[in-house]
Every structure is written in structure tokens, then in C-alpha cells.
PDB file of N, CA and C in Angstrom:
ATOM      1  N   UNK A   1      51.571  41.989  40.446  1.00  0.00           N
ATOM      2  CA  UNK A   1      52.639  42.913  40.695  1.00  0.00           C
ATOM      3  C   UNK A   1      53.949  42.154  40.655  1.00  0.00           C
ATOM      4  N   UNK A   2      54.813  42.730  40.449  1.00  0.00           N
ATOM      5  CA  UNK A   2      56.204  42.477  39.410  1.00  0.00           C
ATOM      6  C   UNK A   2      57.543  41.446  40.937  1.00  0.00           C
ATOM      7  N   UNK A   3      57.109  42.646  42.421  1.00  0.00           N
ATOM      8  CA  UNK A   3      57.208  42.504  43.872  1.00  0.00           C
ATOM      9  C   UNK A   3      56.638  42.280  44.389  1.00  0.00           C
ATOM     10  N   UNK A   4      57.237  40.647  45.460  1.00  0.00           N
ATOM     11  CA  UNK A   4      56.303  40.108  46.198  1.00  0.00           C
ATOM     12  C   UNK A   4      57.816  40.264  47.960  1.00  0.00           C
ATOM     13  N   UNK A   5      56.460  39.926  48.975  1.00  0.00           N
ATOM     14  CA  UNK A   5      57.465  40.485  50.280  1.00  0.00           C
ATOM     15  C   UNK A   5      58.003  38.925  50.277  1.00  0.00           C
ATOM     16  N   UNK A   6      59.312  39.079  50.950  1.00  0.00           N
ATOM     17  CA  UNK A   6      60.074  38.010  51.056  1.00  0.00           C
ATOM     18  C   UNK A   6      61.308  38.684  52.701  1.00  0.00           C
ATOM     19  N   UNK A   7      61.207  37.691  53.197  1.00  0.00           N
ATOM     20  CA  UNK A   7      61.958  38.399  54.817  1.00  0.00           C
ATOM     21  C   UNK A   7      63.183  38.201  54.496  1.00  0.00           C
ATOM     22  N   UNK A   8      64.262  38.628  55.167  1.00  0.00           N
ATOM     23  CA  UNK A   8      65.328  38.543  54.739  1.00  0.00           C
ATOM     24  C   UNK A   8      66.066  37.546  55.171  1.00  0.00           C
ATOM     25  N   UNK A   9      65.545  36.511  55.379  1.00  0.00           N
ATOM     26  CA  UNK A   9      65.817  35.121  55.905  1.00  0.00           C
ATOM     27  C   UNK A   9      67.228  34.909  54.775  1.00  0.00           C
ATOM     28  N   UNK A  10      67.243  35.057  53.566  1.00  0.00           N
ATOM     29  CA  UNK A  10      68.201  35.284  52.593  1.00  0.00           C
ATOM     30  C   UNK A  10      69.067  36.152  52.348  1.00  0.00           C
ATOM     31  N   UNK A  11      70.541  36.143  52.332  1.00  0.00           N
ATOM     32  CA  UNK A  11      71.196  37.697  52.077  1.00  0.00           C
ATOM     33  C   UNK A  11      71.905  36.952  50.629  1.00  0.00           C
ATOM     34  N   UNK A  12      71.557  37.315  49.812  1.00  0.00           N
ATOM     35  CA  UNK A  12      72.133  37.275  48.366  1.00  0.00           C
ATOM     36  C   UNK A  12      73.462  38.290  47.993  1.00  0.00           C
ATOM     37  N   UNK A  13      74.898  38.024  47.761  1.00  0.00           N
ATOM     38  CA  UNK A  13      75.408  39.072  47.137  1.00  0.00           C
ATOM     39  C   UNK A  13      75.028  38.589  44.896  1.00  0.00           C
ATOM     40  N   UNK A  14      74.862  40.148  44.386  1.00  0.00           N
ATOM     41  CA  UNK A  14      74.838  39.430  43.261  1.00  0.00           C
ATOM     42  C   UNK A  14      75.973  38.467  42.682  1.00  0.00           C
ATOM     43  N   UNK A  15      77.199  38.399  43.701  1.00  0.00           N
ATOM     44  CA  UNK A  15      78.287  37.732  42.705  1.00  0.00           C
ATOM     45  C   UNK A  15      78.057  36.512  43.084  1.00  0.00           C
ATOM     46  N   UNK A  16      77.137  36.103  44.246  1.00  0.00           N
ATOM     47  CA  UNK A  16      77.077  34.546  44.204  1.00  0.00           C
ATOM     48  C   UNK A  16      75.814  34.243  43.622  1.00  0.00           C
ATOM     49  N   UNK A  17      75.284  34.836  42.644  1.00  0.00           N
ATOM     50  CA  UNK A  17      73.950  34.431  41.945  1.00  0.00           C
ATOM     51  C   UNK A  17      74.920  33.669  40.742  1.00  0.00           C
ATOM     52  N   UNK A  18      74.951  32.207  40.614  1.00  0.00           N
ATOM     53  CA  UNK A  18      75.266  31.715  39.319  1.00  0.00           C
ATOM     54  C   UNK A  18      74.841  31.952  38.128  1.00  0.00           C
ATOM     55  N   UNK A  19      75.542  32.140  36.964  1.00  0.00           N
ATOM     56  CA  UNK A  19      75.082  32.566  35.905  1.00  0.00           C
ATOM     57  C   UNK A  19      74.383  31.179  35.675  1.00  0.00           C
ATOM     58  N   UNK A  20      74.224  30.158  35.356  1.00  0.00           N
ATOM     59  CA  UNK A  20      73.321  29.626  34.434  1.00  0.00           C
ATOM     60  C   UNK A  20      72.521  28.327  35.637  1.00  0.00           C
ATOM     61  N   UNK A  21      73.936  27.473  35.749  1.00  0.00           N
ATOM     62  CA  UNK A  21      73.151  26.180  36.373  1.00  0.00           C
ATOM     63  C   UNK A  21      73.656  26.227  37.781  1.00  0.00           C
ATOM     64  N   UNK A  22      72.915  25.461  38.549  1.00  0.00           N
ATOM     65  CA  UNK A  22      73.035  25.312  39.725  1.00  0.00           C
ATOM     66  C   UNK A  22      73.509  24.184  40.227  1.00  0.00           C
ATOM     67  N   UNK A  23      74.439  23.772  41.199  1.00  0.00           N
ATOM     68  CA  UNK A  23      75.483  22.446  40.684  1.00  0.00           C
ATOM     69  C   UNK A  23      74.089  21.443  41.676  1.00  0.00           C
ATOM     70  N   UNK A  24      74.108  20.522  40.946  1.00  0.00           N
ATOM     71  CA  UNK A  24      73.526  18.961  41.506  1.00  0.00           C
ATOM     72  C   UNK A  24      73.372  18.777  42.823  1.00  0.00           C
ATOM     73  N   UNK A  25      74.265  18.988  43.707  1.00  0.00           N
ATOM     74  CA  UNK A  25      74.383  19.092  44.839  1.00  0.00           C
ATOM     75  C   UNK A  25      73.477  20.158  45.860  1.00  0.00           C
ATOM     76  N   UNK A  26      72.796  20.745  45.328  1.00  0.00           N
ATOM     77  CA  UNK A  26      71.940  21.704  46.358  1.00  0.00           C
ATOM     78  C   UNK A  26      71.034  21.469  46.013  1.00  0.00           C
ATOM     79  N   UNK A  27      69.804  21.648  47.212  1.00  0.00           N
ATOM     80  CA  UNK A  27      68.780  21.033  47.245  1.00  0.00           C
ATOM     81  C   UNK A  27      67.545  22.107  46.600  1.00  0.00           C
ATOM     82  N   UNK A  28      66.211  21.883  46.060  1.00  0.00           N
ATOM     83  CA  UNK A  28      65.663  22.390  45.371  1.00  0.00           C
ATOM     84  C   UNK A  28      64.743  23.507  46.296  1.00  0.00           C
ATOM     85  N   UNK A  29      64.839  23.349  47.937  1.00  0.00           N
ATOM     86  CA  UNK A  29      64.608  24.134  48.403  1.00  0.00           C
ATOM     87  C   UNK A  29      65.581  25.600  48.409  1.00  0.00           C
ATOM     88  N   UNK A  30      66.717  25.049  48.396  1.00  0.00           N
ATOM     89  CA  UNK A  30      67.927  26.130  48.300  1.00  0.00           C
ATOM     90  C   UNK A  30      68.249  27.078  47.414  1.00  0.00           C
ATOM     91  N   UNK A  31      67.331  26.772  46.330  1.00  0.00           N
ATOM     92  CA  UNK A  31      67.226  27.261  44.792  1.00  0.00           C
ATOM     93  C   UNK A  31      66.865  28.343  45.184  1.00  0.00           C
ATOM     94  N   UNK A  32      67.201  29.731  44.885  1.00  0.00           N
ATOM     95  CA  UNK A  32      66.281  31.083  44.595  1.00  0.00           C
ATOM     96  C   UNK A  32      66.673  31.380  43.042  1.00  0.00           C
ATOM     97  N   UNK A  33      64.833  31.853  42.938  1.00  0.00           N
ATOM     98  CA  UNK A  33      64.610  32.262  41.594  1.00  0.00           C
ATOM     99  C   UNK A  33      65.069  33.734  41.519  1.00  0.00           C
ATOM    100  N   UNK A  34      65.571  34.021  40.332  1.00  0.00           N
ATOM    101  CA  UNK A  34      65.527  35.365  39.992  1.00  0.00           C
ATOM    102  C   UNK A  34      64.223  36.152  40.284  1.00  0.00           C
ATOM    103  N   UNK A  35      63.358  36.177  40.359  1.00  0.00           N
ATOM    104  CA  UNK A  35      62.486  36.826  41.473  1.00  0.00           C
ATOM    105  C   UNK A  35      63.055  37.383  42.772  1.00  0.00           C
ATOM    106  N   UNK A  36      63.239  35.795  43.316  1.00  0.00           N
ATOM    107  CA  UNK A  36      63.720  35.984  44.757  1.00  0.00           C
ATOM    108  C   UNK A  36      64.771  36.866  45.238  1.00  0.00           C
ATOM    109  N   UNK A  37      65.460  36.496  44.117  1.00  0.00           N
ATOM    110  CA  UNK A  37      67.132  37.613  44.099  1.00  0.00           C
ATOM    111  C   UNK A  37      66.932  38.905  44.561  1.00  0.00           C
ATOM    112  N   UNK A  38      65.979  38.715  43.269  1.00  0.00           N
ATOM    113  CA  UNK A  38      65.642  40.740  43.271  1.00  0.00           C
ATOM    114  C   UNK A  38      64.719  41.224  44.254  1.00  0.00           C
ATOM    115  N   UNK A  39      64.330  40.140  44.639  1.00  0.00           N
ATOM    116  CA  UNK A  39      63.009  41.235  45.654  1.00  0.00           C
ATOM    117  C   UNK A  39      64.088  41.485  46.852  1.00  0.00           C
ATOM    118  N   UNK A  40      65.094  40.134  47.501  1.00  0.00           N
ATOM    119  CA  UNK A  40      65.562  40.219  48.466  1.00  0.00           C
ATOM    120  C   UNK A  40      66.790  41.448  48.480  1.00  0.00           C
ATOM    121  N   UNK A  41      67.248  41.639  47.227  1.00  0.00           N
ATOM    122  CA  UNK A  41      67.879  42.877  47.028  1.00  0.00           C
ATOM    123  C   UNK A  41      67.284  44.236  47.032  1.00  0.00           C
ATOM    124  N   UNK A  42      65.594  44.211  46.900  1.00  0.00           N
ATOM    125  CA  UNK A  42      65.352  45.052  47.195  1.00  0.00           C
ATOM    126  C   UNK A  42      64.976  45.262  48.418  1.00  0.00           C
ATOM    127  N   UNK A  43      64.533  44.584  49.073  1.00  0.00           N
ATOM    128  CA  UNK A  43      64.078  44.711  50.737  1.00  0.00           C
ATOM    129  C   UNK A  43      65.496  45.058  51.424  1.00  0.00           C
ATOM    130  N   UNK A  44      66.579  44.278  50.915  1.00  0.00           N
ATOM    131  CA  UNK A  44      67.933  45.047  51.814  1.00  0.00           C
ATOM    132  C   UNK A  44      68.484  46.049  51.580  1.00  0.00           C
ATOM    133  N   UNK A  45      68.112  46.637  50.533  1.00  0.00           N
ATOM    134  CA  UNK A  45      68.739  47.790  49.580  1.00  0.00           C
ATOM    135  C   UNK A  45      67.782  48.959  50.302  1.00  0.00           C
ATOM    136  N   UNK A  46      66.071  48.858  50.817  1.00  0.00           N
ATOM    137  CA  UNK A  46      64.966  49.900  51.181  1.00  0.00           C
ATOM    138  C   UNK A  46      64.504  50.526  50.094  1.00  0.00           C
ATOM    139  N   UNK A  47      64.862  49.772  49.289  1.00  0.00           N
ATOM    140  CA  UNK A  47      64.258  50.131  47.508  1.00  0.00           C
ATOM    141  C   UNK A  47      62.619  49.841  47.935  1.00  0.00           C
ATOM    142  N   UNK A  48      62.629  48.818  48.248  1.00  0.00           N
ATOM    143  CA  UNK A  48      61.315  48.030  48.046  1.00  0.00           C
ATOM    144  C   UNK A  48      60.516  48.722  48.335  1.00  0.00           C
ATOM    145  N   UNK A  49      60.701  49.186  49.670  1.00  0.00           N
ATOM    146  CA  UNK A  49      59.920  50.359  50.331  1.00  0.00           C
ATOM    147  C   UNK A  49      59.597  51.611  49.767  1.00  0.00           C
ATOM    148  N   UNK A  50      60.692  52.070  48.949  1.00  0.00           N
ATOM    149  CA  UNK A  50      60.518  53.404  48.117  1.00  0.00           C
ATOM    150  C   UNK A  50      59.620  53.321  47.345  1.00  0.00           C
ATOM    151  N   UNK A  51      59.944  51.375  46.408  1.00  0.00           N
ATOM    152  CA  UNK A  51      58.867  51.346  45.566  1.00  0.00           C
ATOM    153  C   UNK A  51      56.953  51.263  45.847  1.00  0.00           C
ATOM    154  N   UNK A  52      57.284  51.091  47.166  1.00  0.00           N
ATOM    155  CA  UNK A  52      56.124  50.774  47.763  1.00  0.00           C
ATOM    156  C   UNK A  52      55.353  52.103  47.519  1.00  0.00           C
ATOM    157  N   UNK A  53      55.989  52.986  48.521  1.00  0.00           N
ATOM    158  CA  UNK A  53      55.135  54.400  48.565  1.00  0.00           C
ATOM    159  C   UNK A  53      55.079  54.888  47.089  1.00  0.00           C
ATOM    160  N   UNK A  54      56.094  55.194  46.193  1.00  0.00           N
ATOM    161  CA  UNK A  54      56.089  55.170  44.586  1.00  0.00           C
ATOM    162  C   UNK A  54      54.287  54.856  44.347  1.00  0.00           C
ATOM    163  N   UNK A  55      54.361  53.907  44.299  1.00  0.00           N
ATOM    164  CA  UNK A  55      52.914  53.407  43.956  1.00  0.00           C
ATOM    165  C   UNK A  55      51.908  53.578  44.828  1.00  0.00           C
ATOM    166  N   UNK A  56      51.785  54.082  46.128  1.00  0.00           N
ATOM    167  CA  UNK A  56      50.468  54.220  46.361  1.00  0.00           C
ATOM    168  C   UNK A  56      50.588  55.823  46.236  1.00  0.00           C
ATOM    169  N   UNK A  57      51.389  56.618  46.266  1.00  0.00           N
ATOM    170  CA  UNK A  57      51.348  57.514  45.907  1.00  0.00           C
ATOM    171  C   UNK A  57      50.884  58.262  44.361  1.00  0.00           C
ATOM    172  N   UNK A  58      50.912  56.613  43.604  1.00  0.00           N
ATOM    173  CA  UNK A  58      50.622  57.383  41.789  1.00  0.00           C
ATOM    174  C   UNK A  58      49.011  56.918  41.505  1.00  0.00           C
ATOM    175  N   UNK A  59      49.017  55.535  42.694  1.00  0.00           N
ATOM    176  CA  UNK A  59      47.376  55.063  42.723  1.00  0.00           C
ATOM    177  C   UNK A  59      46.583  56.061  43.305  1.00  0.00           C
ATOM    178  N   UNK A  60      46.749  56.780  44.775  1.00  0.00           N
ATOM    179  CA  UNK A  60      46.135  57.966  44.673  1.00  0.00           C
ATOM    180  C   UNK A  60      46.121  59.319  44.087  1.00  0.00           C
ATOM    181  N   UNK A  61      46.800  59.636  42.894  1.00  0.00           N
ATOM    182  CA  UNK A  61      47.342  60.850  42.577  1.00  0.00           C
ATOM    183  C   UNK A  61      45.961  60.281  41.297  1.00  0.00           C
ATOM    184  N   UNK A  62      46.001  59.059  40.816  1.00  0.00           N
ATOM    185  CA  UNK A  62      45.195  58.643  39.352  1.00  0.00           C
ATOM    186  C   UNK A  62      43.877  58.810  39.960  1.00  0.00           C
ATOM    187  N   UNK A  63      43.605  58.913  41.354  1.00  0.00           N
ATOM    188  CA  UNK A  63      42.032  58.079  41.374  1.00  0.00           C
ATOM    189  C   UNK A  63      41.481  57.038  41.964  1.00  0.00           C
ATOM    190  N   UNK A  64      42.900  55.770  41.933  1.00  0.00           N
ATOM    191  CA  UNK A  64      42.461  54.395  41.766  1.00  0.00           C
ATOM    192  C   UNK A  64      41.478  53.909  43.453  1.00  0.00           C
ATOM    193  N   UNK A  65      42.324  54.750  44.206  1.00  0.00           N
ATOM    194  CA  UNK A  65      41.535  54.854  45.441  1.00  0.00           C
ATOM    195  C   UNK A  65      40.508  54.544  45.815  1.00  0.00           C
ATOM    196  N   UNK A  66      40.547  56.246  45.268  1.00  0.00           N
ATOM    197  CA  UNK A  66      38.824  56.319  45.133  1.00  0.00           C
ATOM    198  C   UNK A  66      38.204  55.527  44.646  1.00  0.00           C
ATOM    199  N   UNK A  67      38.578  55.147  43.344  1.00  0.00           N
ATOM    200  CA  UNK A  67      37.647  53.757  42.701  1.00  0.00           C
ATOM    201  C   UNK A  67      37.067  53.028  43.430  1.00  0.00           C
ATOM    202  N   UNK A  68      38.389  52.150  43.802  1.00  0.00           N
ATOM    203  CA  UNK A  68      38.200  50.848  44.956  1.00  0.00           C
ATOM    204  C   UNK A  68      37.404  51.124  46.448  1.00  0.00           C
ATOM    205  N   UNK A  69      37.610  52.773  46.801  1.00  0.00           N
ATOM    206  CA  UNK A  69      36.846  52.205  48.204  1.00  0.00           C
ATOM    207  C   UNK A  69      35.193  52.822  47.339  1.00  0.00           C
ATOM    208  N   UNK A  70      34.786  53.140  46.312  1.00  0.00           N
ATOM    209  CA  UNK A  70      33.446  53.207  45.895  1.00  0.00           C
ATOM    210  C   UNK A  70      33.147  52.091  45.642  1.00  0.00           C
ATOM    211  N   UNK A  71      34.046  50.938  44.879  1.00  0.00           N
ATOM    212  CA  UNK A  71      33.496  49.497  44.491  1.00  0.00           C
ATOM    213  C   UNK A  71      33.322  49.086  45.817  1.00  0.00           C
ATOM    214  N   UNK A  72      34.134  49.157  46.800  1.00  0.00           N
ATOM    215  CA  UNK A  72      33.660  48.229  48.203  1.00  0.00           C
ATOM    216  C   UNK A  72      32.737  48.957  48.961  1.00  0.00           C
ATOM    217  N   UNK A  73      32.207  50.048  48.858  1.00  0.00           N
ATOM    218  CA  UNK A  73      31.173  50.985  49.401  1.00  0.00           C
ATOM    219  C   UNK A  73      29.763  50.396  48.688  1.00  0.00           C
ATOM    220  N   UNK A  74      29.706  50.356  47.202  1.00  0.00           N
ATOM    221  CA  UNK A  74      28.584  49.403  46.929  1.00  0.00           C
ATOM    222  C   UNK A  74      28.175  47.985  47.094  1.00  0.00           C
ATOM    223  N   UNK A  75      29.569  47.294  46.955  1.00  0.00           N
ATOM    224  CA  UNK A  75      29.629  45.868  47.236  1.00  0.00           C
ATOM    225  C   UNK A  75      28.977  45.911  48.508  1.00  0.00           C
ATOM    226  N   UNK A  76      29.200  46.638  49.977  1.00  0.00           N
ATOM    227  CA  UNK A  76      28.835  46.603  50.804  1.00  0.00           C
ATOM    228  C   UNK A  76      27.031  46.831  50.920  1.00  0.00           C
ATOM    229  N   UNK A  77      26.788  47.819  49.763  1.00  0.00           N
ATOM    230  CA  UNK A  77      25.414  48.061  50.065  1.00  0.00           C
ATOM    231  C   UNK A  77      24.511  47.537  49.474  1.00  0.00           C
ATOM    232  N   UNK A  78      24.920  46.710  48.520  1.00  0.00           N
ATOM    233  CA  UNK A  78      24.407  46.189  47.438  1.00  0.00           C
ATOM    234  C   UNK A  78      23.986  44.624  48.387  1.00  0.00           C
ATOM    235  N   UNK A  79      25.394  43.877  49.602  1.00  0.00           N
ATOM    236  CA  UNK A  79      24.695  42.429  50.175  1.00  0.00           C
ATOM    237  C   UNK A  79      24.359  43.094  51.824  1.00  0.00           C
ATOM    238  N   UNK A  80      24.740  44.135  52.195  1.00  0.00           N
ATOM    239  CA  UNK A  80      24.124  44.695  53.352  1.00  0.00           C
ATOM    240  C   UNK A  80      25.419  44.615  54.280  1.00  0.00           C
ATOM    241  N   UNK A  81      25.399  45.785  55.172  1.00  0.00           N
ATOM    242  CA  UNK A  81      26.491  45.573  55.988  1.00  0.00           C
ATOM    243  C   UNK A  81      26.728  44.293  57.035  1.00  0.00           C
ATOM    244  N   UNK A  82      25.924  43.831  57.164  1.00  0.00           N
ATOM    245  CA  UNK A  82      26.318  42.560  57.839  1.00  0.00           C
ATOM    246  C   UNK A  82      26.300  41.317  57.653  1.00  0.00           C
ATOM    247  N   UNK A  83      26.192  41.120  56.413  1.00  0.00           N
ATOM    248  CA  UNK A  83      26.414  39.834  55.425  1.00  0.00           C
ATOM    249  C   UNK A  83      27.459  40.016  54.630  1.00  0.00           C
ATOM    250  N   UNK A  84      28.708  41.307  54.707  1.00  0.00           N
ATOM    251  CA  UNK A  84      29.867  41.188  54.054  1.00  0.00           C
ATOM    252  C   UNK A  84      30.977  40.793  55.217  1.00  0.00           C
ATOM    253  N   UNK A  85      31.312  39.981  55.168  1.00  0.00           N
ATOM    254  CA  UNK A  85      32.865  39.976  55.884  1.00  0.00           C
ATOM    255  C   UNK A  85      33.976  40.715  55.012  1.00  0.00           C
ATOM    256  N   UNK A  86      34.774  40.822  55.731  1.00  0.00           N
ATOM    257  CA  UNK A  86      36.155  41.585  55.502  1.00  0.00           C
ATOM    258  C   UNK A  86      36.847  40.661  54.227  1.00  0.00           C
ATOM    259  N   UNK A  87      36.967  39.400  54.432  1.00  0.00           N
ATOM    260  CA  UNK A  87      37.225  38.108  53.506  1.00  0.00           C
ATOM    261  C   UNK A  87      36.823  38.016  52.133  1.00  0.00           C
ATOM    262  N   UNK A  88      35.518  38.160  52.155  1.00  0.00           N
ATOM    263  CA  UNK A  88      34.545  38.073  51.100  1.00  0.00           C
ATOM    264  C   UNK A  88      35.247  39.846  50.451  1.00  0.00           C
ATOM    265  N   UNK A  89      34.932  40.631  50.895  1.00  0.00           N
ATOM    266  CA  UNK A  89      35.395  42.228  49.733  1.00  0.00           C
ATOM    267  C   UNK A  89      36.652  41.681  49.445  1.00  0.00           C
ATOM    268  N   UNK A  90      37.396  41.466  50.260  1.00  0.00           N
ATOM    269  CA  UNK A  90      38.852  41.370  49.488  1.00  0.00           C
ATOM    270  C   UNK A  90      38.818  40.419  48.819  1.00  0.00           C
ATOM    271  N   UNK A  91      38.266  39.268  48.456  1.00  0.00           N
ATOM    272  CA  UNK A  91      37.894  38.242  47.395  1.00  0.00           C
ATOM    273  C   UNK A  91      37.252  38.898  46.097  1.00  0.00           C
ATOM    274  N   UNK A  92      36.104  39.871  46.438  1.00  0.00           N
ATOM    275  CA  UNK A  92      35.585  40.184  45.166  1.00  0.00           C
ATOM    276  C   UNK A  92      36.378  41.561  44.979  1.00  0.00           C
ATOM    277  N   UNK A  93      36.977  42.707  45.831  1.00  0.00           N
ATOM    278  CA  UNK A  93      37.324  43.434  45.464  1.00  0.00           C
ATOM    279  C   UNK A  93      38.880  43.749  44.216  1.00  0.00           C
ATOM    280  N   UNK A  94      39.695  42.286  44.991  1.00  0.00           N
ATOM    281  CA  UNK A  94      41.061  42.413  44.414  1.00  0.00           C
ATOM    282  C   UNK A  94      41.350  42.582  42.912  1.00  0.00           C
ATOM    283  N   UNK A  95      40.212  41.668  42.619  1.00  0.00           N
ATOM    284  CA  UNK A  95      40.519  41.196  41.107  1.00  0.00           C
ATOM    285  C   UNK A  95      40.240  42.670  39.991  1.00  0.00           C
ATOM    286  N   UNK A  96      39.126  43.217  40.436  1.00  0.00           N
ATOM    287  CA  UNK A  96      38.694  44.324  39.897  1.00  0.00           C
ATOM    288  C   UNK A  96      40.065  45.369  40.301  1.00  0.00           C
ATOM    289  N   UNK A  97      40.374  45.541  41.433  1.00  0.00           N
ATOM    290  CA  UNK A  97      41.281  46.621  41.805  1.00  0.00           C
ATOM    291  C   UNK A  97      42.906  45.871  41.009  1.00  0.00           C
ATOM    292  N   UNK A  98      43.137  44.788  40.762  1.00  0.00           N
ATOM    293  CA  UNK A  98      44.355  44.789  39.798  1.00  0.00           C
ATOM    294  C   UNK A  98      43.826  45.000  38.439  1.00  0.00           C
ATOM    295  N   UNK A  99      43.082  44.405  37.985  1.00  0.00           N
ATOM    296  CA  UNK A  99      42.843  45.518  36.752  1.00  0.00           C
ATOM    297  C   UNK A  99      42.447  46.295  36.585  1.00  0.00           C
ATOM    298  N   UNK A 100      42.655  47.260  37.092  1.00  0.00           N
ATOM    299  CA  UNK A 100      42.455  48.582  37.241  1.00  0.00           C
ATOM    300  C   UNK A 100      43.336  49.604  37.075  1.00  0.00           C
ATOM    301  N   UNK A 101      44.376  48.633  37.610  1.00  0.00           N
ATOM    302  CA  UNK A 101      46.017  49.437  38.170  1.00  0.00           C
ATOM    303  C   UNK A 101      45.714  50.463  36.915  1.00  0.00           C
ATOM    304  N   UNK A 102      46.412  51.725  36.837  1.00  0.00           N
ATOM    305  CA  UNK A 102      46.583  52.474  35.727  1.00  0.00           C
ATOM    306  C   UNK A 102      47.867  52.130  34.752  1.00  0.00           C
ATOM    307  N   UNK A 103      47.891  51.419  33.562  1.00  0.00           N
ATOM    308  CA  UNK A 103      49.300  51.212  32.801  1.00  0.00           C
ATOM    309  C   UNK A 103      50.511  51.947  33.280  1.00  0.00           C
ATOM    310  N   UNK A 104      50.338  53.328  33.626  1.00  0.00           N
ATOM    311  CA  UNK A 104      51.570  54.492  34.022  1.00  0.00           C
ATOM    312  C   UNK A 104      52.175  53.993  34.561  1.00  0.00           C
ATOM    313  N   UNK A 105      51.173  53.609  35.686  1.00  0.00           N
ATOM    314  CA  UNK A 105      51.564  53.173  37.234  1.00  0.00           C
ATOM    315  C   UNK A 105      52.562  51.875  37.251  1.00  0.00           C
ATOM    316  N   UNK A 106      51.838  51.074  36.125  1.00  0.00           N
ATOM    317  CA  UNK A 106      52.684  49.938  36.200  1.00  0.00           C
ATOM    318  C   UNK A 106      53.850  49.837  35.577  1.00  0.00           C
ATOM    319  N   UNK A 107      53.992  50.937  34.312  1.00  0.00           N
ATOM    320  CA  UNK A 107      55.193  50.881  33.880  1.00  0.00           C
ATOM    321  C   UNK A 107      56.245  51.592  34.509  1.00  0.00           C
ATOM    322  N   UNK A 108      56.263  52.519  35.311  1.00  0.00           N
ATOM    323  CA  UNK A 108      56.420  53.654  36.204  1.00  0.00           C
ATOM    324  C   UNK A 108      57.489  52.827  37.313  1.00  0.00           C
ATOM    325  N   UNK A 109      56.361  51.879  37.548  1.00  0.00           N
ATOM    326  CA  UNK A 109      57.131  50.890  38.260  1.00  0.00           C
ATOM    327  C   UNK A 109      58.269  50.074  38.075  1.00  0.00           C
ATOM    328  N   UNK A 110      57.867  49.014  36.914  1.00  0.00           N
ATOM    329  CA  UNK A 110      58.786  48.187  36.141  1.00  0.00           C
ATOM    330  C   UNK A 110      60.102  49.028  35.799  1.00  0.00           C
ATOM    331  N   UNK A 111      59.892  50.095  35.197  1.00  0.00           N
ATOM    332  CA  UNK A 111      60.913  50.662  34.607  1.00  0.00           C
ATOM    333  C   UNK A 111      62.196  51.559  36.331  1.00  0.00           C
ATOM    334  N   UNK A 112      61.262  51.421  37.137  1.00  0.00           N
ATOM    335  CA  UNK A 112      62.303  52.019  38.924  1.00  0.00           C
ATOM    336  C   UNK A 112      63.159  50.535  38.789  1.00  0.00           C
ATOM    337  N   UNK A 113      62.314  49.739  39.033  1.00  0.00           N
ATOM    338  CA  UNK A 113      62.536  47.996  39.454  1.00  0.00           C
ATOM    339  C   UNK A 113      64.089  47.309  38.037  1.00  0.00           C
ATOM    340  N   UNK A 114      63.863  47.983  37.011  1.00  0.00           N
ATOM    341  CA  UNK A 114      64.532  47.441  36.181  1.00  0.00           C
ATOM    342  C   UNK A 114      66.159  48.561  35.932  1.00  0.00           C
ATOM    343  N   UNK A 115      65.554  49.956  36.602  1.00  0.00           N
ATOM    344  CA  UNK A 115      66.491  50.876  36.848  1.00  0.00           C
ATOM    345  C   UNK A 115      67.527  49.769  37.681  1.00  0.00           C
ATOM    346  N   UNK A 116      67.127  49.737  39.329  1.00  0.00           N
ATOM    347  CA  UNK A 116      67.609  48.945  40.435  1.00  0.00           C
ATOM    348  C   UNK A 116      68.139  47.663  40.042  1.00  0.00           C
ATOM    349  N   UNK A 117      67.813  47.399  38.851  1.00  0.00           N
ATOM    350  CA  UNK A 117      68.411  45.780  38.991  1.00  0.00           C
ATOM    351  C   UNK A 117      69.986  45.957  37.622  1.00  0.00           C
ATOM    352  N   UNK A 118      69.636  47.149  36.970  1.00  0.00           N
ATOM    353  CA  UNK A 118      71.156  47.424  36.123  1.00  0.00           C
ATOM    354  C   UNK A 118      71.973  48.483  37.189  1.00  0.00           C
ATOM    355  N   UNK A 119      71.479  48.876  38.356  1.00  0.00           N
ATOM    356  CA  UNK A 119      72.405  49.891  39.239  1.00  0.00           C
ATOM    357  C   UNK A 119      72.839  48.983  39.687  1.00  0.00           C
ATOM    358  N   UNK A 120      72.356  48.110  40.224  1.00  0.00           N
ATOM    359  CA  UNK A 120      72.937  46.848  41.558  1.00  0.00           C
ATOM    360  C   UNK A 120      73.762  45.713  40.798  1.00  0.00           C
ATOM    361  N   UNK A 121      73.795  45.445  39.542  1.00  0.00           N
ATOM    362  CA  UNK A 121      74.351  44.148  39.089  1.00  0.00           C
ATOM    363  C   UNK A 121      76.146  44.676  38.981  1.00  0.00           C
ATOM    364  N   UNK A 122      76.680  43.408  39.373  1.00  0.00           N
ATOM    365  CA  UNK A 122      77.798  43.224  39.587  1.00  0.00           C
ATOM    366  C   UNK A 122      79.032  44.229  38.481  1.00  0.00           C
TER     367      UNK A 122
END
């Protein structure tokens, strides 16, 4: 996924995002990636959040749900309920449940996320 959570330990305005290089003098912890920019613009903006529900709202509208809690309903019955930990499904479940995502969903997304980042730029 395109958004990852980041606290707002950072307040970015876009006009102090340098266009290219970053002067010598700051340290490589201090660096935020264009990732970082944008997620932290979206967590202060409550975008993030919109985008949040956005998507579980289009994952259950497709199905994908359902999918996933049937894959972890067999996974479960298939090694027995008390030889699955919680650890172990979300290990075998994740990978299957991101590819899964429905394309819509993901472009659906990208295209809110890429809306937000030509509304917000300087």
C-alpha cells in the first residue's frame, strides 16, 4: 500500500520541502523522503483517515472480506484451532490478502492520494 502510518512527530509545510538536494549539513536521520512528506501531510490534513475508510469500505463492498475471513476460517481448520496463533494467520494470511486487493480499489486509491498531493502542493 502506497500509505504507511507515520505520527506526527514531523510537521512539514510543503514550502520547506527542497526541490532537489539537501544541503550537507543535515543529518541523514533528518532526511524525509517524499513518502514521508506525503503521508505526514496526510495524517495532518485527516485525509489519511478518509483514505482509510475509502478502502475498507470498497474492500467490503468487492467481497475482499469475505474472502480473507474464509481463507483464515480454513487456515484455522485445516491446522486446528489450537495450533494456530494469531501470529502465524497473519503471517500466512497477509500475503494472499494483498494480492487480492481488487485493482479498482487500488487505483481508486492512488488516484484520491495523487488528487491530495496536486490540491496541497504549493
Amino acid at each position: 500500500m502506497v500509505v504507511c502510518f507515520l505520527s506526527r512527530k514531523h510537521s512539514v509545510n510543503w514550502s520547506s520541502v527542497p526541490d532537489e538536494d539537501v544541503t550537507d549539513s543535515s543529518s541523514e536521520k533528518d532526511k524525509l523522503t517524499l513518502e514521508e512528506i506525503i503521508n505526514i501531510k496526510l495524517v495532518e490534513s485527516g485525509e489519511r483517515e478518509n483514505l482509510m475508510e475509502l478502502v475498507r469500505d470498497r474492500l467490503v463492498e468487492s467481497g475482499w472480506k469475505d474472502e480473507m475471513r474464509v481463507a483464515c476460517r480454513e487456515h484455522v481448520k485445516k491446522k486446528g484451532r489450537k495450533d494456530v496463533t494469531v501470529d502465524e494467520l497473519i503471517r500466512v494470511i497477509t500475503p494472499k490478502g494483498r494480492a487480492s486487493v481488487p485493482d479498482a480499489v487500488k487505483q481508486e486509491l492512488l488516484n484520491r492520494i495523487q488528487n491530495f498531493i496536486g490540491s496541497s502542493a504549493p
